[in-house]
PDB file of N, CA and C in Angstrom:
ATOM      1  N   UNK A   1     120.129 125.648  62.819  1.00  0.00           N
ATOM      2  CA  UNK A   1     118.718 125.853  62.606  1.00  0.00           C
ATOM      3  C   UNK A   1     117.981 124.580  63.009  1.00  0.00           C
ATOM      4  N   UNK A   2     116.871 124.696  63.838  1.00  0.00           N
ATOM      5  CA  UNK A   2     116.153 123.481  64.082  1.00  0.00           C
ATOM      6  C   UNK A   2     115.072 123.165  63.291  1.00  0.00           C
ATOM      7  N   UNK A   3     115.108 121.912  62.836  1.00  0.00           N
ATOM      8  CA  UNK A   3     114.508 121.451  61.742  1.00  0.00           C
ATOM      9  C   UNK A   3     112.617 120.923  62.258  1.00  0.00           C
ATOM     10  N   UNK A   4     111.314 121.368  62.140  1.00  0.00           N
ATOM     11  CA  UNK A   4     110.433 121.030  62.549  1.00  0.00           C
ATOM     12  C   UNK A   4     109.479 119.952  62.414  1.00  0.00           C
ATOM     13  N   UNK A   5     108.642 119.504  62.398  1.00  0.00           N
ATOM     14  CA  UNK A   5     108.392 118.176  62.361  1.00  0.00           C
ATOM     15  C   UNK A   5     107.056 118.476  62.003  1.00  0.00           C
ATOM     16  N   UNK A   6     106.842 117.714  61.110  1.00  0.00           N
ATOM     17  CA  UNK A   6     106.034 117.872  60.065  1.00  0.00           C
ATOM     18  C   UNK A   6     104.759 117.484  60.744  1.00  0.00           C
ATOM     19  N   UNK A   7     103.640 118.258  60.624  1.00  0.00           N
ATOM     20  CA  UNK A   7     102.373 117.776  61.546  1.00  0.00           C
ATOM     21  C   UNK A   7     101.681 116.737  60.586  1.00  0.00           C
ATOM     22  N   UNK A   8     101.063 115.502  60.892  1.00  0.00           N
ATOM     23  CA  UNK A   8     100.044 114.602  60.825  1.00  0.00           C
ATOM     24  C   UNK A   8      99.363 114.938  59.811  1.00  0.00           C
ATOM     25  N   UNK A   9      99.313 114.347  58.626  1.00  0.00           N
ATOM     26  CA  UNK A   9      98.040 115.063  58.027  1.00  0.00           C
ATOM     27  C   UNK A   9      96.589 115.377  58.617  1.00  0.00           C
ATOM     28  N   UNK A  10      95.611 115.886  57.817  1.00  0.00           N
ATOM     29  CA  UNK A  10      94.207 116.183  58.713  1.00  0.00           C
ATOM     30  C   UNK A  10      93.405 114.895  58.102  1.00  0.00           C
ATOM     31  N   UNK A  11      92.640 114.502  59.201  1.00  0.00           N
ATOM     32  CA  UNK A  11      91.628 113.418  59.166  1.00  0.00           C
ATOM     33  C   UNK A  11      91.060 113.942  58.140  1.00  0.00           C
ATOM     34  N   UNK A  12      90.509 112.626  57.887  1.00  0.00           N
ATOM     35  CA  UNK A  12      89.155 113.013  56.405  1.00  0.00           C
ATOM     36  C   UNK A  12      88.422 113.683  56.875  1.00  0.00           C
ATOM     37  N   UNK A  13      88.229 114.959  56.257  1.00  0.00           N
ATOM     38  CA  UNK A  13      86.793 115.854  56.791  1.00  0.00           C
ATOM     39  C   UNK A  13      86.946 116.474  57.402  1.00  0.00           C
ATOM     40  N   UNK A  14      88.270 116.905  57.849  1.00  0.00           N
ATOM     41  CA  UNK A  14      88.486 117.953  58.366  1.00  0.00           C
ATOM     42  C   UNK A  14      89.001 118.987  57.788  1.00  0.00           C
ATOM     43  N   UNK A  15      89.454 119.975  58.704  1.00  0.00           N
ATOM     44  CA  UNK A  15      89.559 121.616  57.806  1.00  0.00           C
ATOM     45  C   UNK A  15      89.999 121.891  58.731  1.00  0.00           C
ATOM     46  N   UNK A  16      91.591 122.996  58.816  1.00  0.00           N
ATOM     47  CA  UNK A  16      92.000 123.570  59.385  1.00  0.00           C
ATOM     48  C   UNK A  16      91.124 125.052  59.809  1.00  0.00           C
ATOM     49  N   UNK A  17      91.182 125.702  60.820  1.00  0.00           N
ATOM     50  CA  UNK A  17      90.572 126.422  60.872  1.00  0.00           C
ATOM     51  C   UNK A  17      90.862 127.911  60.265  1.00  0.00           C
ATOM     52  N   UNK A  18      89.806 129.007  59.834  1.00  0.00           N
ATOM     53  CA  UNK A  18      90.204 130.305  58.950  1.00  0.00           C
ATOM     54  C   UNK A  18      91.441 130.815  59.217  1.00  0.00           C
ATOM     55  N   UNK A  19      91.470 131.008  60.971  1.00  0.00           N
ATOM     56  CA  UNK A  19      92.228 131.641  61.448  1.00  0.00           C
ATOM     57  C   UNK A  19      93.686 131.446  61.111  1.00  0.00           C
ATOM     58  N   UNK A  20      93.547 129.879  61.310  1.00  0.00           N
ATOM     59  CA  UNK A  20      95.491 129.328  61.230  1.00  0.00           C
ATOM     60  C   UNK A  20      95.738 129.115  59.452  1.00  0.00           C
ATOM     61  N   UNK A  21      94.587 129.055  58.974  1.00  0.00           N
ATOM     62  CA  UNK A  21      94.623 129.201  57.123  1.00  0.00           C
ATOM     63  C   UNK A  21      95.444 130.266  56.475  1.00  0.00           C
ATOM     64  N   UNK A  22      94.545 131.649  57.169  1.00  0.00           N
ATOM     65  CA  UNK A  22      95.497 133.347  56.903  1.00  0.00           C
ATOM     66  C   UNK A  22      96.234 133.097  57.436  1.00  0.00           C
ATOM     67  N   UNK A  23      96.563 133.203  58.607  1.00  0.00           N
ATOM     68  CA  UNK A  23      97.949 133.303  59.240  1.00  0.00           C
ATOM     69  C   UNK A  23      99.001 132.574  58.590  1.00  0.00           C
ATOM     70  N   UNK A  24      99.009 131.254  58.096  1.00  0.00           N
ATOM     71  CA  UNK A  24     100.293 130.752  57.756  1.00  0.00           C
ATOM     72  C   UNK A  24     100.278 131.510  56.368  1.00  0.00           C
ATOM     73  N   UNK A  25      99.005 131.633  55.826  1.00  0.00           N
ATOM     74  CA  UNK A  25      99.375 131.956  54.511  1.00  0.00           C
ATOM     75  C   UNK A  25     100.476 133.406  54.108  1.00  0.00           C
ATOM     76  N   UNK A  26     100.004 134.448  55.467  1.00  0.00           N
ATOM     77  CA  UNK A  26     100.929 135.525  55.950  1.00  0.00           C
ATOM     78  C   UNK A  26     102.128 134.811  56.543  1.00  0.00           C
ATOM     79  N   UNK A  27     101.978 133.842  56.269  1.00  0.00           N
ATOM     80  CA  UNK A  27     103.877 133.442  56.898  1.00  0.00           C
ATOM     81  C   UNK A  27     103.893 134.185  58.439  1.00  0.00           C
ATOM     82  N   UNK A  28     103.232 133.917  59.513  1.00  0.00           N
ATOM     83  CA  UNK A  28     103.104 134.401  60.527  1.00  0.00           C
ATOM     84  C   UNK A  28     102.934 133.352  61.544  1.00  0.00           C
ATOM     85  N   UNK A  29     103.591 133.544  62.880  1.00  0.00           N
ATOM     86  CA  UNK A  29     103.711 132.485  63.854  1.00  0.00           C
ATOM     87  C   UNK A  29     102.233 132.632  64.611  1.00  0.00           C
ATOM     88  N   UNK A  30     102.107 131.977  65.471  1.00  0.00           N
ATOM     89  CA  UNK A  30     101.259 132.194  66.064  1.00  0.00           C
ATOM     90  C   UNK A  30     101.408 133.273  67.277  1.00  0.00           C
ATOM     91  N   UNK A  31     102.766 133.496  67.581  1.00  0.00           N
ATOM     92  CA  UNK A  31     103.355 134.696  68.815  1.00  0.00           C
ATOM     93  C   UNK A  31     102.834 135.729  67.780  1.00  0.00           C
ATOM     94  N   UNK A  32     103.450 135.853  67.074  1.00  0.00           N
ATOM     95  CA  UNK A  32     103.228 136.901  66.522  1.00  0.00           C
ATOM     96  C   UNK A  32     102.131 137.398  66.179  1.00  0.00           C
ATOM     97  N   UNK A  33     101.140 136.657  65.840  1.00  0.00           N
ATOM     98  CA  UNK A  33     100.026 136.969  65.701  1.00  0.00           C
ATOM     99  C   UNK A  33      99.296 137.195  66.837  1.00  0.00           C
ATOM    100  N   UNK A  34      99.307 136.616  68.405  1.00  0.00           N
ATOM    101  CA  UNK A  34      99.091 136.814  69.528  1.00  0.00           C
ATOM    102  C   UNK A  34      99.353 138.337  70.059  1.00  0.00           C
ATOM    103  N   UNK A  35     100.635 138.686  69.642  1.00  0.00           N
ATOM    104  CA  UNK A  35     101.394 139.821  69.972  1.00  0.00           C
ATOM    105  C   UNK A  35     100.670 141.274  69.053  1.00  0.00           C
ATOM    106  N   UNK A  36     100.465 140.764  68.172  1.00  0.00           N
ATOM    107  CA  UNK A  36      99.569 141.579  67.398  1.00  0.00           C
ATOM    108  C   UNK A  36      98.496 142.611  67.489  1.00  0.00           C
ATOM    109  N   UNK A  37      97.627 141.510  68.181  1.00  0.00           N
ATOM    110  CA  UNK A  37      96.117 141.865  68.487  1.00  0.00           C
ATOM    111  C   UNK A  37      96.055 141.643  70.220  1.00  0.00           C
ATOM    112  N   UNK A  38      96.909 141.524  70.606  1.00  0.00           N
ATOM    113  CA  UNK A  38      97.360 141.614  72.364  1.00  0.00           C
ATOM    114  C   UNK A  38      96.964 140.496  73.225  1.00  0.00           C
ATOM    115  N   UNK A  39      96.874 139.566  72.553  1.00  0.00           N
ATOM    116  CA  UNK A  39      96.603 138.527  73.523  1.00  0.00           C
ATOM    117  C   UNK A  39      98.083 137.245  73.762  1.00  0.00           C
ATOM    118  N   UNK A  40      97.798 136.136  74.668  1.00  0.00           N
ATOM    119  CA  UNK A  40      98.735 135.336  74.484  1.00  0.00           C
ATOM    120  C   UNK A  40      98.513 134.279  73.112  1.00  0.00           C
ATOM    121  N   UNK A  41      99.945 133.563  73.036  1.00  0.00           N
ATOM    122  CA  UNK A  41      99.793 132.794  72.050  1.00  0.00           C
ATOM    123  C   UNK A  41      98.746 131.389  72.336  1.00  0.00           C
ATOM    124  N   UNK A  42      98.812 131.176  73.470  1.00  0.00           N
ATOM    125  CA  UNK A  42      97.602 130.043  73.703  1.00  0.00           C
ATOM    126  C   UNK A  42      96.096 130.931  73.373  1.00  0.00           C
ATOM    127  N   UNK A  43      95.900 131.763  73.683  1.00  0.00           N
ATOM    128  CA  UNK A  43      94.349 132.180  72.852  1.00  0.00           C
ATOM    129  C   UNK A  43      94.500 132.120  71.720  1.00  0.00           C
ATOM    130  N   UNK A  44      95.394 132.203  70.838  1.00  0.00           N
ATOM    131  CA  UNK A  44      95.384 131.574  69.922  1.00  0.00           C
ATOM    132  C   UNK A  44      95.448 130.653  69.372  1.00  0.00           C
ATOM    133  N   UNK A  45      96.053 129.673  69.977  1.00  0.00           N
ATOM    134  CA  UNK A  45      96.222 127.839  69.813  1.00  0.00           C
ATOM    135  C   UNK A  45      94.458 127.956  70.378  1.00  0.00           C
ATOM    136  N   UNK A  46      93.576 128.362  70.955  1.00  0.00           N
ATOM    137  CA  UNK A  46      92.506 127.709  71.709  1.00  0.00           C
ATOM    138  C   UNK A  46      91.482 128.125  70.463  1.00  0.00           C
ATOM    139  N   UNK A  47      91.364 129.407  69.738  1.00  0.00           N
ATOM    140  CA  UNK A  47      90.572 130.109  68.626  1.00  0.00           C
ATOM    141  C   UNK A  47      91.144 129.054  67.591  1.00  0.00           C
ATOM    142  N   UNK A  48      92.286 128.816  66.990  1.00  0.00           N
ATOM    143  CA  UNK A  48      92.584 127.687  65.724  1.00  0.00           C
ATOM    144  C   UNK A  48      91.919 126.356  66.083  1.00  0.00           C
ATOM    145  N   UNK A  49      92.215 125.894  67.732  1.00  0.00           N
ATOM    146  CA  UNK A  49      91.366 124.971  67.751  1.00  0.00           C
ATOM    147  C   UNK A  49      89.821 124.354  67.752  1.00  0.00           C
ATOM    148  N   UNK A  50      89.087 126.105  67.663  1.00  0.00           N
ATOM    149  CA  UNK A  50      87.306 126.332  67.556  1.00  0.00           C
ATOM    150  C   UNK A  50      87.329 125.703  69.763  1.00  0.00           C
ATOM    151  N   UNK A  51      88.014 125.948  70.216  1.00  0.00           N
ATOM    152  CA  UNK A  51      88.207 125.749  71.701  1.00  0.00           C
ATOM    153  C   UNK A  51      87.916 127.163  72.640  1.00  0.00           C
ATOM    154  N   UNK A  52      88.012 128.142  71.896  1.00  0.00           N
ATOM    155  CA  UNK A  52      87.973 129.595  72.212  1.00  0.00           C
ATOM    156  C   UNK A  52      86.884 130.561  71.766  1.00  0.00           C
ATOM    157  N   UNK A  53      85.833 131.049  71.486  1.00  0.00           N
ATOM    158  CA  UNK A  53      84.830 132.083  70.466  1.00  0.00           C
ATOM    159  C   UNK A  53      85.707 133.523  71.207  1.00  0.00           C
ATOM    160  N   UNK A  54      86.251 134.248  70.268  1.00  0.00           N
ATOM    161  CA  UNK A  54      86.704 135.516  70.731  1.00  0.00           C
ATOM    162  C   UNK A  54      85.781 136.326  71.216  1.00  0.00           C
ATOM    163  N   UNK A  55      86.206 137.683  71.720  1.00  0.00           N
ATOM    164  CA  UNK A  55      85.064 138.314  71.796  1.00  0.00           C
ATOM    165  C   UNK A  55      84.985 138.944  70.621  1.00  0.00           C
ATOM    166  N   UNK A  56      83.502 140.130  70.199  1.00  0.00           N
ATOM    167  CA  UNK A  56      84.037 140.985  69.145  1.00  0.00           C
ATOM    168  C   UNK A  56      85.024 141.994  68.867  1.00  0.00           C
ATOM    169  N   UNK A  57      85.941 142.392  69.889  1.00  0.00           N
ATOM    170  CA  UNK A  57      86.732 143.591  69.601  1.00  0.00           C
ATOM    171  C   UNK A  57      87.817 142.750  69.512  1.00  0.00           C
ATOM    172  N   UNK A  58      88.152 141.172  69.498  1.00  0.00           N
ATOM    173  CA  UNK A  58      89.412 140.535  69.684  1.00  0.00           C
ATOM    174  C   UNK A  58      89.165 139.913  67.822  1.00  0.00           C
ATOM    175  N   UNK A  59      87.876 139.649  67.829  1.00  0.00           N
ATOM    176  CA  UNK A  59      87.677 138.871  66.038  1.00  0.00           C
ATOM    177  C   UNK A  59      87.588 140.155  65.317  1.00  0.00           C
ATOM    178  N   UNK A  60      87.052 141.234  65.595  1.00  0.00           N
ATOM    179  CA  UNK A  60      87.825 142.392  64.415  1.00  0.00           C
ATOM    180  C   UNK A  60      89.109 142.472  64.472  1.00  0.00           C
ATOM    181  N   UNK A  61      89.882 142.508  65.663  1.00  0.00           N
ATOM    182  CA  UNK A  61      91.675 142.717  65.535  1.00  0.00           C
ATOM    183  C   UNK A  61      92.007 141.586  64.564  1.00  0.00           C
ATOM    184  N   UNK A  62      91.770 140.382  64.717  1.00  0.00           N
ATOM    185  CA  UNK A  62      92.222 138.802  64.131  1.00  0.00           C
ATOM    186  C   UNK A  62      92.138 139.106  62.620  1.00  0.00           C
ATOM    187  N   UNK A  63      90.930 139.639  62.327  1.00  0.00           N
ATOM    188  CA  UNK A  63      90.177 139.582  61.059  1.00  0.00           C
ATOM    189  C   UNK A  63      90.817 140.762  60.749  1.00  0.00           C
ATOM    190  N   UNK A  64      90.680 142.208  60.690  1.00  0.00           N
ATOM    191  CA  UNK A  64      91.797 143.116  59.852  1.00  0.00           C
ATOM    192  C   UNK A  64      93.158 142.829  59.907  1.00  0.00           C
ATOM    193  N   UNK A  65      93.683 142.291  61.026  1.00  0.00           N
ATOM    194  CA  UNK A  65      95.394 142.031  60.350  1.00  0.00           C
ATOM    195  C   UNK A  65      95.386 140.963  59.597  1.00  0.00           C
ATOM    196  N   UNK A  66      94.388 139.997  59.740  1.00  0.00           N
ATOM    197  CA  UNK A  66      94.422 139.165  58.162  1.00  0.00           C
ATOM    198  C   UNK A  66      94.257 139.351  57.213  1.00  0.00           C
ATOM    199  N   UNK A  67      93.436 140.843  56.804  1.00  0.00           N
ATOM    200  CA  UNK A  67      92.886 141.221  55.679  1.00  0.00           C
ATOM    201  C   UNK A  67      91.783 140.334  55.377  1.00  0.00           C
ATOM    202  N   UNK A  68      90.704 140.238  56.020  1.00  0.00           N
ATOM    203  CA  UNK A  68      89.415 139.447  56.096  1.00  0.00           C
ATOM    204  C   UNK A  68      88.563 140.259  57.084  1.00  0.00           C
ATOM    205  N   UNK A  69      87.213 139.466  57.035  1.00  0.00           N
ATOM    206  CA  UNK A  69      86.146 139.567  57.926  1.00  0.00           C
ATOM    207  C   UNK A  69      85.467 139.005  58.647  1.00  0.00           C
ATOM    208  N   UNK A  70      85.356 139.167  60.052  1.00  0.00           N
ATOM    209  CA  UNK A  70      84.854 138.410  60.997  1.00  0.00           C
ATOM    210  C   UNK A  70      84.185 137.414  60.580  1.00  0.00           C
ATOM    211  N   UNK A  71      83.363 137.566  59.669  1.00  0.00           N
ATOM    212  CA  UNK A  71      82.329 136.619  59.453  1.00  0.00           C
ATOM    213  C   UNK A  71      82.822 135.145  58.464  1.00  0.00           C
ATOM    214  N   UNK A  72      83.644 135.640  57.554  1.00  0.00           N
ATOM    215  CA  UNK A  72      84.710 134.468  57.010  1.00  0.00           C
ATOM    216  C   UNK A  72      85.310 133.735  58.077  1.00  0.00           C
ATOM    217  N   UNK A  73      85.955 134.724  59.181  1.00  0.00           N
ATOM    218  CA  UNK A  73      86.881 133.743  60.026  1.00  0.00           C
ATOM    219  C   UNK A  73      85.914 132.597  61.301  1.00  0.00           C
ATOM    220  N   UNK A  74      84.635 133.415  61.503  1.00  0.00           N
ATOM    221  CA  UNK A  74      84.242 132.562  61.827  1.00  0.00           C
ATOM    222  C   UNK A  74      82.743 132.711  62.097  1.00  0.00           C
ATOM    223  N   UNK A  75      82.522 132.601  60.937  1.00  0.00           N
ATOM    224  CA  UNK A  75      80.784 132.657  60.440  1.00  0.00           C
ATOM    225  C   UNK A  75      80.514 131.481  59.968  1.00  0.00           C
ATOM    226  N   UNK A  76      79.091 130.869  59.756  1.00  0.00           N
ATOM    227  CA  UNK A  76      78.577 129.234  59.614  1.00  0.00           C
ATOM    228  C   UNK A  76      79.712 128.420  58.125  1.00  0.00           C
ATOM    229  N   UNK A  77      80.668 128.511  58.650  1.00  0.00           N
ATOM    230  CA  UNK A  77      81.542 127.343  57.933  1.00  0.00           C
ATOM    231  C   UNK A  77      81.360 127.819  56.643  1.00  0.00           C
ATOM    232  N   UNK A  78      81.822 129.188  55.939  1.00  0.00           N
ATOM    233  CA  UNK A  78      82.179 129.459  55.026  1.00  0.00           C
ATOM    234  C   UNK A  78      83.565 129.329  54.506  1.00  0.00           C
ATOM    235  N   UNK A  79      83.706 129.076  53.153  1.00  0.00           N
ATOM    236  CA  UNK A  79      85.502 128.456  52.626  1.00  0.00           C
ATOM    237  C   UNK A  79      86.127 130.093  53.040  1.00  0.00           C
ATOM    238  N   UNK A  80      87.652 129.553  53.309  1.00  0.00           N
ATOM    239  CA  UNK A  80      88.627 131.039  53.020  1.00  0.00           C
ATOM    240  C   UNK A  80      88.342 130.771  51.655  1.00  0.00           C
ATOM    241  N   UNK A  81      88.348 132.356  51.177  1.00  0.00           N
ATOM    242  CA  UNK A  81      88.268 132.495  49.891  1.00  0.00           C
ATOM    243  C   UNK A  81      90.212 132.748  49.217  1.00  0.00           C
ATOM    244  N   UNK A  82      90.039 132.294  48.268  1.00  0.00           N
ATOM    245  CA  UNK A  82      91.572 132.329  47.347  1.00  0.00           C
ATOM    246  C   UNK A  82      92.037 133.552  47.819  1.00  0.00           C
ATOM    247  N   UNK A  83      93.544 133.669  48.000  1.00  0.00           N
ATOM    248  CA  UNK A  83      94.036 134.822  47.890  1.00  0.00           C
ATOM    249  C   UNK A  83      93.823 135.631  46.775  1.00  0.00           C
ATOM    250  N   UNK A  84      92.935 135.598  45.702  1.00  0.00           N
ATOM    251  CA  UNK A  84      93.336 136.370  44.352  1.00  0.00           C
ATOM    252  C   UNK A  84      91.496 137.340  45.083  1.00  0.00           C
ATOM    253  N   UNK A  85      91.173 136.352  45.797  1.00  0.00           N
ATOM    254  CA  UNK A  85      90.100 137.303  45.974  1.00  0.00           C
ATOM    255  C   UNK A  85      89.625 137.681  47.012  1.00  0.00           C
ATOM    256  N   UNK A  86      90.550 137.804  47.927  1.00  0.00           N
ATOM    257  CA  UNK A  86      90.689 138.836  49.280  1.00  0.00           C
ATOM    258  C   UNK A  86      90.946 140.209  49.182  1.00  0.00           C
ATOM    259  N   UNK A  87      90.475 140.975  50.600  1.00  0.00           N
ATOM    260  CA  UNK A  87      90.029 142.233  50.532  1.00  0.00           C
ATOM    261  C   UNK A  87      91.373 142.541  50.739  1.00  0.00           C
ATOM    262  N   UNK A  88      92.009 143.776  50.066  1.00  0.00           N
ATOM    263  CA  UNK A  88      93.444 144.186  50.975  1.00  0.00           C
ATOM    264  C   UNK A  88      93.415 145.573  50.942  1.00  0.00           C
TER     265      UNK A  88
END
């Protein structure tokens, strides 16, 4: 098994983005999540990085297999809300 390497913590003031927030929290790769909603895994490395604005029929796919809404994942810098109080 290959052992991974622990990423950098985040600068002060920063925030991972919604997208890569759900997703890990679903224990989900980023292929997979690419594979998902039909795109490659770099549109997805480019959307986690705020490098990408989806279109809308690609941020509804993102946003229902997360069990969220477009506008959480990427509406004016609202928090992910707790898992105890997501839509499922």
């Amino acid at each position: 098994m290959m052992s991974r390497k622990a990423s950098p913590p985040a600068a002060a003031g920063t925030r991972d983005h919604p997208v890569r927030v759900l997703r890990k929290d679903l224990r989900m790769t980023q292929a997979e999540l690419a594979g998902s909603v039909g795109v490659s895994r770099q549109t997805i490395v480019a959307v986690e990085q705020g490098d990408y604005a989806p279109s809308v029929f690609l941020a509804l796919r993102i946003a229902r297999l997360l069990g969220t809404t477009v506008e959480v994942l990427f509406g004016a810098g609202e928090p992910v809300p707790e898992k105890s109080e997501r839509r499922t």
